[in-house]
Protein backbone atom coordinates (compact mmCIF):
# COMPACT_ATOMS: atom_id res chain seq x y z
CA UNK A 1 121.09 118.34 9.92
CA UNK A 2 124.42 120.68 10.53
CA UNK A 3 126.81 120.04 8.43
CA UNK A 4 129.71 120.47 11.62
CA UNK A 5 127.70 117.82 13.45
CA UNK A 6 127.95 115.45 10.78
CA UNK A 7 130.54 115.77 7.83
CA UNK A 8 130.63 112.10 6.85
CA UNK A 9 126.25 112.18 6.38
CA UNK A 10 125.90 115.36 5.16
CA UNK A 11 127.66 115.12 1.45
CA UNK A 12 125.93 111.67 0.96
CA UNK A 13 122.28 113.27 1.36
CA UNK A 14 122.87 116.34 -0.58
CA UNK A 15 119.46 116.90 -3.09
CA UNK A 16 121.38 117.40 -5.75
CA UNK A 17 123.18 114.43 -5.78
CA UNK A 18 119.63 112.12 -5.08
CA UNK A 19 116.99 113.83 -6.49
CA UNK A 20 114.47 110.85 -6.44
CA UNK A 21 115.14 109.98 -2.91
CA UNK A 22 115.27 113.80 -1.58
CA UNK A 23 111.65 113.88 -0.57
CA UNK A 24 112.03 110.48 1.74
CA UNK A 25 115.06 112.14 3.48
CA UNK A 26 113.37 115.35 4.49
CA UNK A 27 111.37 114.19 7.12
CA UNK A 28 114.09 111.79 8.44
CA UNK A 29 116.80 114.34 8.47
CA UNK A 30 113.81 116.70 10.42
CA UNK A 31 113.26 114.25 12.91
CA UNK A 32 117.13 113.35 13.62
CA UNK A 33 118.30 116.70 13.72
CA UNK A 34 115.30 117.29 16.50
CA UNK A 35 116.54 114.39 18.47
CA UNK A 36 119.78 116.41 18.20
CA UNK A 37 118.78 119.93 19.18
CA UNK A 38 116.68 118.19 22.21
CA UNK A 39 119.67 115.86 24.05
CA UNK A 40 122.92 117.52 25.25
CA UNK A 41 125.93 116.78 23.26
CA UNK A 42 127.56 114.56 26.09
CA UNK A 43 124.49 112.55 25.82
CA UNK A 44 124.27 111.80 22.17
CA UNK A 45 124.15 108.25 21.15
CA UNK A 46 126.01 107.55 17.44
CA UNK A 47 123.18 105.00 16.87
CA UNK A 48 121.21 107.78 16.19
CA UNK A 49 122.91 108.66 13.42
CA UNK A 50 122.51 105.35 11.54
CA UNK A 51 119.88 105.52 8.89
CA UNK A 52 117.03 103.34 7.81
CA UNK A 53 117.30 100.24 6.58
CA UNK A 54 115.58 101.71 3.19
CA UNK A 55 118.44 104.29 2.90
CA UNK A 56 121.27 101.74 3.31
CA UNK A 57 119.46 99.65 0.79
CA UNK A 58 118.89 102.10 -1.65
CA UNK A 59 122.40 103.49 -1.35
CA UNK A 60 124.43 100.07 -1.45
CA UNK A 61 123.74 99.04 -4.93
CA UNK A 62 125.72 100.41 -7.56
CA UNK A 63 123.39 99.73 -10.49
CA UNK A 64 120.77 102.05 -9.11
CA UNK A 65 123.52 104.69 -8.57
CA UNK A 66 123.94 104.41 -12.26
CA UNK A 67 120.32 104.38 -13.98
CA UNK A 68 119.94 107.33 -11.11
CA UNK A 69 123.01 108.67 -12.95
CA UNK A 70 121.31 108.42 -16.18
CA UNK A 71 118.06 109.84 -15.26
CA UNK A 72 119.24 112.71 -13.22
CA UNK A 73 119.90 115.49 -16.49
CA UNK A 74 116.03 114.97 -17.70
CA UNK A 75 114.63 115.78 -14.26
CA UNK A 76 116.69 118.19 -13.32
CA UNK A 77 115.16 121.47 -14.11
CA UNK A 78 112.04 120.09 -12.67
CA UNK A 79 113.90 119.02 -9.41
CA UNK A 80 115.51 122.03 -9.15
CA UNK A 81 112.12 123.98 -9.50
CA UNK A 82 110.34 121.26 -7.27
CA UNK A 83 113.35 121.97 -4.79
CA UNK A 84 113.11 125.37 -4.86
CA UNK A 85 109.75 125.64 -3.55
CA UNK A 86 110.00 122.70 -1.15
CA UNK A 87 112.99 124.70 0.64
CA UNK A 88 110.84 127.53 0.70
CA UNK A 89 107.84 125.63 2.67
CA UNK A 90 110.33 123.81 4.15
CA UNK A 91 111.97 127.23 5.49
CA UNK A 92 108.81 128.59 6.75
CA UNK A 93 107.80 125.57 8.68
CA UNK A 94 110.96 124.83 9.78
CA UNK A 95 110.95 128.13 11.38
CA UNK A 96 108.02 128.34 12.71
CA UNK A 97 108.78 124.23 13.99
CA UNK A 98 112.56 125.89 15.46
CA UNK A 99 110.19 128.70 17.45
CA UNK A 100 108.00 126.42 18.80
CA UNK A 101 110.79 123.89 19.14
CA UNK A 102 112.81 127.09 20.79
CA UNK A 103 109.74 127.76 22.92
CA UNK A 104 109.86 123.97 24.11
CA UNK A 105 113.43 124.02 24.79
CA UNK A 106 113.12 127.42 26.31
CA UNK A 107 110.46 125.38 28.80
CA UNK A 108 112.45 122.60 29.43
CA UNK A 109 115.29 124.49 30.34
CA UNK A 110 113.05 126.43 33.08
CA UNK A 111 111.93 123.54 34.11
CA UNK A 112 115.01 121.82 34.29
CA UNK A 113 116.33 125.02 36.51
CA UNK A 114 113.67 124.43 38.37
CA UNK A 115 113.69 120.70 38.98
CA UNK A 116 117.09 121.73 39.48
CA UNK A 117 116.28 123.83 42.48
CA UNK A 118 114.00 121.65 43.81
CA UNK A 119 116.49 119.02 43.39
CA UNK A 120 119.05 121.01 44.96
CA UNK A 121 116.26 122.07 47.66
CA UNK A 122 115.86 118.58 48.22
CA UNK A 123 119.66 117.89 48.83
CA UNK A 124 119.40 120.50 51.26
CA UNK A 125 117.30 118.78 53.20
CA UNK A 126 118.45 115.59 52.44
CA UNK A 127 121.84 116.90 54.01
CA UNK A 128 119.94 118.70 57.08
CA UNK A 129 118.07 115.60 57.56
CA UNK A 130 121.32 113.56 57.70
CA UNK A 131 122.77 116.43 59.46
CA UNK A 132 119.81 115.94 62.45
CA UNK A 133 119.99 112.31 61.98
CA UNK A 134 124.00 112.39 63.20
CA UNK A 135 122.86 114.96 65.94
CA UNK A 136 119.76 112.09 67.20
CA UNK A 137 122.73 109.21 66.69
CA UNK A 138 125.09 111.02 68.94
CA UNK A 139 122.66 112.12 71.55
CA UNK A 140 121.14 108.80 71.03
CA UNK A 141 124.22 107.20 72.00
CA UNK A 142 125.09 109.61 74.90
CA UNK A 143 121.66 108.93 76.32
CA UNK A 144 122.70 105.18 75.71
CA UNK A 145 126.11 105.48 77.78
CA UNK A 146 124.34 107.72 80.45
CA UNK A 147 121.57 104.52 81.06
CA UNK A 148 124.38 102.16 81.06
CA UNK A 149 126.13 104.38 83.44
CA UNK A 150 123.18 105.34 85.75
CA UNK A 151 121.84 101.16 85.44
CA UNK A 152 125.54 100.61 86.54
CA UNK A 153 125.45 102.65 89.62
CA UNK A 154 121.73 101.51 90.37
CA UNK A 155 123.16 97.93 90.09
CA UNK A 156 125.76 98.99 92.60
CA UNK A 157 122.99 100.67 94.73
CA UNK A 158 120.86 97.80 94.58
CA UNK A 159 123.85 95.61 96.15
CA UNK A 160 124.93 97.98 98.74
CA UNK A 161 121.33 98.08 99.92
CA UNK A 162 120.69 94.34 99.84
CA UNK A 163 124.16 94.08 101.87
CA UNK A 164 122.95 96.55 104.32
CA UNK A 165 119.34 94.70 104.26
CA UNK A 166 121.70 91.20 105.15
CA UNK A 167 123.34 93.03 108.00
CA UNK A 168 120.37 94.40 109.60
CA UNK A 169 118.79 90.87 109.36
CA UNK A 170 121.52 89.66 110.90
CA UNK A 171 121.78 92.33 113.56
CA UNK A 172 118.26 91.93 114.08
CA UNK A 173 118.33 88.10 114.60
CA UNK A 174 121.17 88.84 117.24
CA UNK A 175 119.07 91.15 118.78
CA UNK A 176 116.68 88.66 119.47
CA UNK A 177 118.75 86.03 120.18
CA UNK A 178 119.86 88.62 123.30
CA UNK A 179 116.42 89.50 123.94
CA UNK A 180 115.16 86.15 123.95
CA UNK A 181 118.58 85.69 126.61
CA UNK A 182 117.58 88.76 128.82
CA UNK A 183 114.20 87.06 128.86
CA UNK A 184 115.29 83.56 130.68
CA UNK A 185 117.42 85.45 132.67
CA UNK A 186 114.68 87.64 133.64
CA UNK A 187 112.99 84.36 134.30
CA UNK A 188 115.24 83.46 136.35
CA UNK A 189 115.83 86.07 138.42
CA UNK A 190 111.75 86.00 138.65
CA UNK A 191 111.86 82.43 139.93
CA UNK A 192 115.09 83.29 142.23
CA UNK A 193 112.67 86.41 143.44
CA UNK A 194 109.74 84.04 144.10
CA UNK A 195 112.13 82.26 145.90
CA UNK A 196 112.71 84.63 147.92
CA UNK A 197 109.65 86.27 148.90
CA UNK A 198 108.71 82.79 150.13
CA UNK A 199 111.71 82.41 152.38
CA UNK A 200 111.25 86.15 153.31
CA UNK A 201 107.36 85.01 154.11
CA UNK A 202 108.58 82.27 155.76
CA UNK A 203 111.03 84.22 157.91
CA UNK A 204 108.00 86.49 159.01
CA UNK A 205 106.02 83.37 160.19
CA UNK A 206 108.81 82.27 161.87
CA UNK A 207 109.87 85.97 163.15
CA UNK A 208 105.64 86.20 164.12
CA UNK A 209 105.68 82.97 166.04
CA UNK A 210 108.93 83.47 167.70
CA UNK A 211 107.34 87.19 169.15
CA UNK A 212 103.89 84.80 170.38
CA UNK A 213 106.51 82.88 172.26
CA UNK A 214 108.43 86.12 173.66
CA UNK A 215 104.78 87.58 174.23
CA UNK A 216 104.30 84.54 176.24
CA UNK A 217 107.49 84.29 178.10
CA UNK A 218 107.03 88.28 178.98
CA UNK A 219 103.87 87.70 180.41
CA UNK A 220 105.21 84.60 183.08
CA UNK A 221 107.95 86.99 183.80
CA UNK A 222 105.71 89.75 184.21
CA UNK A 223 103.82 87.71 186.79
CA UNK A 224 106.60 86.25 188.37
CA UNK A 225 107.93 89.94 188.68
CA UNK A 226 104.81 91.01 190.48
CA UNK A 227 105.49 87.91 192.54
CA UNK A 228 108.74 88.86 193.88
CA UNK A 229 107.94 92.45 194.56
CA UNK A 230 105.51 91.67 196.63
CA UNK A 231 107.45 89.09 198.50
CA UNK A 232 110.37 92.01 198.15
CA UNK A 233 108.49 94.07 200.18
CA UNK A 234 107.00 92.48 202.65
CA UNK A 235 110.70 91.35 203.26
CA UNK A 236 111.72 94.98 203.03
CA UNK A 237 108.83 95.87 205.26
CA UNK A 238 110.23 93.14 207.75
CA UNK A 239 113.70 93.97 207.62
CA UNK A 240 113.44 98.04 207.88
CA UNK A 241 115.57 99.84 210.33
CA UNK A 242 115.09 103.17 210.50
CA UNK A 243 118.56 103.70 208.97
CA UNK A 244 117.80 102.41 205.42
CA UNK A 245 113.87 103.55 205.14
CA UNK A 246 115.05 105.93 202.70
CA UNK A 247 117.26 104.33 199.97
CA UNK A 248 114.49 101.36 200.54
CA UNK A 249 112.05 103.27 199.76
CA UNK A 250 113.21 105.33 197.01
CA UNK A 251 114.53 101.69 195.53
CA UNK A 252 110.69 100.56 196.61
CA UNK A 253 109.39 103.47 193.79
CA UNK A 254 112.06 103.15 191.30
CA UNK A 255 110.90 99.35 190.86
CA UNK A 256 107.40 100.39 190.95
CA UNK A 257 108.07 102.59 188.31
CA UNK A 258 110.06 100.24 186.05
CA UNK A 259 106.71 97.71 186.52
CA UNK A 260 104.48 100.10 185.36
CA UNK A 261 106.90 100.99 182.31
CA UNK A 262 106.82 97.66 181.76
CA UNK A 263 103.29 96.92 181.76
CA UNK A 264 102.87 99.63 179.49
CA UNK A 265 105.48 98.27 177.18
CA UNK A 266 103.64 94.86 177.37
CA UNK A 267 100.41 96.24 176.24
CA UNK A 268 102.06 97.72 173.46
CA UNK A 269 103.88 94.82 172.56
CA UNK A 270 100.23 93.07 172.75
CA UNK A 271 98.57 95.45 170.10
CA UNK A 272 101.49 95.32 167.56
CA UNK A 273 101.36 91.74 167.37
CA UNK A 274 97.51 92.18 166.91
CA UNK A 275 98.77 94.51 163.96
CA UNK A 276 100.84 91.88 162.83
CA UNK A 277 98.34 88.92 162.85
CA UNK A 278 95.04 90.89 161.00
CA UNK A 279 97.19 91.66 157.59
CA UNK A 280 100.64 93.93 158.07
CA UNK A 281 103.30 91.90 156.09
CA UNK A 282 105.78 93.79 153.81
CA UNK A 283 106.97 96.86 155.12
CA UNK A 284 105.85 96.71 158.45
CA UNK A 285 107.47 93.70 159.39
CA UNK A 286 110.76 95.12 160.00
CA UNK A 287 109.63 98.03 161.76
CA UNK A 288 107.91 95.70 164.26
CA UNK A 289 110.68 93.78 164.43
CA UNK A 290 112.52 96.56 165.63
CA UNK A 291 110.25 97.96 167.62
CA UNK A 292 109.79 94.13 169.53
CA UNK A 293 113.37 94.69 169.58
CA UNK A 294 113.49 97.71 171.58
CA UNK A 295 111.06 96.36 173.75
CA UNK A 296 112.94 92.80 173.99
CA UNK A 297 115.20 95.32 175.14
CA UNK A 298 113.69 97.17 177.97
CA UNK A 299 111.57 94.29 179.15
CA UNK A 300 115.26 92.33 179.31
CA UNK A 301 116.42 94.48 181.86
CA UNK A 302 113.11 94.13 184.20
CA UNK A 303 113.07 90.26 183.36
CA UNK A 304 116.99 90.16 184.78
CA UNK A 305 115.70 91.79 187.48
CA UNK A 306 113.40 89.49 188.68
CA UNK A 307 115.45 86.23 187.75
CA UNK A 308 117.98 88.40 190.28
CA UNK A 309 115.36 88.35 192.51
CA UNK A 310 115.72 85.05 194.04
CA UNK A 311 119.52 85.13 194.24
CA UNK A 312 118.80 88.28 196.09
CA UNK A 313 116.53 86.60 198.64
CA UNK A 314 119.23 84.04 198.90
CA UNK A 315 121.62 86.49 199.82
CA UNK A 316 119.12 87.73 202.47
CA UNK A 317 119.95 85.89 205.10
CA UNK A 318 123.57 86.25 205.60
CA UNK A 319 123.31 90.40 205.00
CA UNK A 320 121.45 93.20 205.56
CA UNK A 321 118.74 94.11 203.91
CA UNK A 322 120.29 97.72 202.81
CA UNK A 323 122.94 95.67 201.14
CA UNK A 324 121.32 93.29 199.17
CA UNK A 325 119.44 96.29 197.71
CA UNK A 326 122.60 97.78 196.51
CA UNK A 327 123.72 94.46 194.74
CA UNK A 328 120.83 93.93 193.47
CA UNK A 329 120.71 98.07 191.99
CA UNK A 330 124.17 97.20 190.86
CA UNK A 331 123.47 93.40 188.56
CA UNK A 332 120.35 95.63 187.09
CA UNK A 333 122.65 98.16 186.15
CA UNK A 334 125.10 96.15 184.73
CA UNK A 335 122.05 93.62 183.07
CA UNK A 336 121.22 96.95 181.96
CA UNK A 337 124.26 97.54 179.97
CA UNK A 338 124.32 94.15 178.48
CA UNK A 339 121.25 94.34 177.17
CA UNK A 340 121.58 97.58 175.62
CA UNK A 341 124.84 96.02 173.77
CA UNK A 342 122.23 93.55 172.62
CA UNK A 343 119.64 95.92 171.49
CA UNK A 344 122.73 97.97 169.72
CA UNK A 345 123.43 94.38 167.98
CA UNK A 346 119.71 94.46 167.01
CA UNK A 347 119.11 97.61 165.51
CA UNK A 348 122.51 96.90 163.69
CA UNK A 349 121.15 93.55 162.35
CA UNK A 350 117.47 95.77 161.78
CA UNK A 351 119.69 98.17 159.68
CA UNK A 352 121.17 95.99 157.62
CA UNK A 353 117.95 93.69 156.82
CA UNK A 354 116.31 97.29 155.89
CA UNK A 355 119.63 97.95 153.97
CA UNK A 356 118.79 94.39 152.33
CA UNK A 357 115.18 94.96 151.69
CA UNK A 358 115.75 98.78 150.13
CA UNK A 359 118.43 97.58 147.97
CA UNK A 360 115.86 94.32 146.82
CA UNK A 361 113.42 96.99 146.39
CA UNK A 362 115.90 99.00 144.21
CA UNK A 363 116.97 96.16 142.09
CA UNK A 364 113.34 95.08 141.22
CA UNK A 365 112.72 98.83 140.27
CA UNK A 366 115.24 98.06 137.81
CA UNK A 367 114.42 94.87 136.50
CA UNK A 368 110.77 96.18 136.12
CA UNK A 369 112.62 99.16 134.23
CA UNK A 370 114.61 96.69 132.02
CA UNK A 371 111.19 94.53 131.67
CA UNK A 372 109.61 97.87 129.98
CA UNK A 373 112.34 98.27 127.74
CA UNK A 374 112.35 94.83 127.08
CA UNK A 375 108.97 95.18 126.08
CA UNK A 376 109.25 98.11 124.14
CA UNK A 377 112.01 96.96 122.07
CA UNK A 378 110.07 93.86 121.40
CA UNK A 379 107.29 96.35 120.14
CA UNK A 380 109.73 98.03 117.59
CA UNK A 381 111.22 94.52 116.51
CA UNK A 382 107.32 93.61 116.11
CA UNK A 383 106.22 96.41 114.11
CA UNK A 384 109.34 96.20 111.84
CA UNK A 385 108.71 92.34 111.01
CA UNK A 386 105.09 93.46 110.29
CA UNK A 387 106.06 95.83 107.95
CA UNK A 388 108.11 93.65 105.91
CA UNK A 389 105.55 90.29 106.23
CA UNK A 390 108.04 87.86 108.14
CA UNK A 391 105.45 85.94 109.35
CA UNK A 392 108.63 84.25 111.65
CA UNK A 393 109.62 87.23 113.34
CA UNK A 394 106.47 88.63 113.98
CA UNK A 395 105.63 84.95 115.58
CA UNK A 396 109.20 85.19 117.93
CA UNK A 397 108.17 88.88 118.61
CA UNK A 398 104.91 87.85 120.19
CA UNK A 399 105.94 84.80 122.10
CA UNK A 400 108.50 87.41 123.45
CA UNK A 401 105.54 90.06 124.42
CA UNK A 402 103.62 87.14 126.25
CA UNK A 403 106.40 85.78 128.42
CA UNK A 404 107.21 89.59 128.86
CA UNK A 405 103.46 90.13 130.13
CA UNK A 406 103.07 87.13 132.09
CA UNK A 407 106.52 88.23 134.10
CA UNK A 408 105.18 91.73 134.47
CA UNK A 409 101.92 90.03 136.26
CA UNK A 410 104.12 87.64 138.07
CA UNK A 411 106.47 89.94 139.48
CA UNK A 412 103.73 91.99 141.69
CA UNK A 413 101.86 88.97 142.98
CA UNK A 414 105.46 88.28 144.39
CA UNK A 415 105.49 91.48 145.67
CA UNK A 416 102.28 90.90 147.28
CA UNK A 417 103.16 87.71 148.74
């Protein structure tokens, strides 16, 4: 034990002064001044400096201090002798305990520097660790304010797109509800067409019937025609003068030639009506209309002729015969002109009901056009319901295709009829 480190302990344990108790301190002032040497100075605790229980007991009295007192000038050549060696031995092993004690220290202290570097090591990465663990925190919470951001706008997205999926619902329900409107009307305008393929039908019995009766009525006149020219010229052939041979004559031809015209025209008249009974009803109707018209026409001017023929005979007696021939020349002429007027007001009329008929022509064209689109748009309203599985809609969609094909099968049996 140094006697810097402890100047109170050190004069009380002197060998000198306790001879009898010197060989019980030795190894207790060994061990405490190892403790020492081994623990920093900071870390010193001044319990270890307390000593045994044995030492304070032997040291409190005072009567052993005094028969210690007493005994200590017989023993003391002995002790000093006994001393002397001790501190010897005691020398040597101390020393070689303070080299291997050195050596220990020596090993603790490199292994202290290096539980020190390891330790320090450790901080290192400690600190690095804490260092990446900031970095992961911060990107960590970027990332977090980038979902937020991106779930925002996707939120946002998801709205816009269930608006736009409201308004195309909606645009596609109006879109039916006018589809499903252009339908009726188309049904109407179907039935209105039916309509009026059965008046027009019923017009073209009537118009058939009404050329039987003209037929008909032609035919007596044609006969009664042939009736009075031959009673014209046997009167001619009576009442000749050699005068008037001529212009009778050439009157005689002109009428022969107008009956043969007009038997022509009848025989005509008879074959288109043939034409008209076996199977010729939609565009041929009007055409032999017209054409009956033209022949109403011409056969008008010889049937004038010969309902002049009696007034003509009437007007026999009192005149000549070259004169009545010029009167009667003159009524056919003007006959002529009246019933070319008519036949003008005819083919006008025949104009205008073609007119009529190209123009109904035209605007079921169209409403066969509109039909297709109707259809097709029906199609693409179809195959989008399908797609998304409204069972509704799809339903609506083909209702809509069926009335759509059952007007598009209608409309040419109409035509037809």
């Amino acid at each position: 034990m140094h006697p810097t480190l402890y100047p109170a302990l050190y004069p009380t344990l002197n060998a000198t002064m306790y001879p009898m108790l010197y060989p019980k301190l030795v190894p207790i002032r060994r061990s405490v001044s190892l403790s020492v040497r081994l623990q920093p100075r900071h870390l010193i605790n001044m319990d270890v400096f307390r000593l045994p229980p044995v030492i304070e007991e032997v040291l409190d009295p005072s009567d052993e201090l005094c028969e210690m007192k007493a005994v200590m000038p017989v023993v003391t050549k002995d002790q000093e002798s006994l001393e002397q060696k001790e501190v010897k031995e005691e020398q040597a092993a101390g020393g070689e305990e303070e080299e291997e004690l050195r050596g220990q220290v020596f090993q603790l202290l490199m292994e202290l520097d290096e539980t020190r570097e390891v330790s320090q090591r450790h901080e290192e990465g400690f600190l690095e660790l804490q260092g990446l663990l900031e970095d992961e925190r911060l990107v960590s919470a970027e990332q977090a304010e980038s979902f937020t951001r991106q779930i925002h706008r996707l939120q946002a997205k998801l709205w816009s797109v269930q608006q736009e999926m409201d308004s195309l619902e909606e645009e596609k329900e109006s879109e039916l509800e006018k589809v499903h409107e252009q339908l009726r009307c188309t049904q109407e305008e179907v039935l209105l067409l039916q309509q009026g393929a059965e008046e027009a039908a019923a017009e073209r019995e009537n118009d058939i019937a009404y050329l039987q009766e003209e037929l008909c009525r032609l035919k007596a006149e044609l006969q009664r025609l042939h009736a009075s020219t031959q009673e014209h010229t046997v009167e001619v052939t009576k009442g000749l003068n050699s005068g008037d041979s001529g212009q009778l004559e050439d009157g005689f031809f002109t009428l022969t030639d107008r009956r043969q015209l007009l038997h022509k025209d009848n025989r005509d008249l008879d074959s288109k009506v043939e034409k008209l009974q076996l199977g010729d009803w939609c565009d041929d109707a009007y055409l032999a209309v017209s054409d009956t018209g033209r022949e109403q026409v011409k056969t008008g001017s010889y049937i004038t002729l010969s309902q002049s023929g009696p007034e003509l005979q009437d007007l026999e007696d009192p005149d000549p015969p070259g004169l009545n021939v010029l009167v009667r020349l003159r009524r056919a002429e003007e006959t002529s002109l009246r019933v070319q007027t008519e036949c003008d007001s005819l083919r006008g009329e025949l104009v205008e009901l073609q007119r009529l008929y190209a123009s109904s022509r035209r605007e079921r064209a169209s409403k066969e056009e509109e039909l297709q689109r109707c259809r097709a748009e029906l199609q693409e309203l179809g195959d989008a319901k399908s797609q998304r599985g409204d069972a509704a809609g799809w339903n609506l969609a083909v209702a809509a295709v069926a009335v759509a094909a059952f007007v598009v099968l209608v409309v040419p049996s109409i035509t037809r009829a």
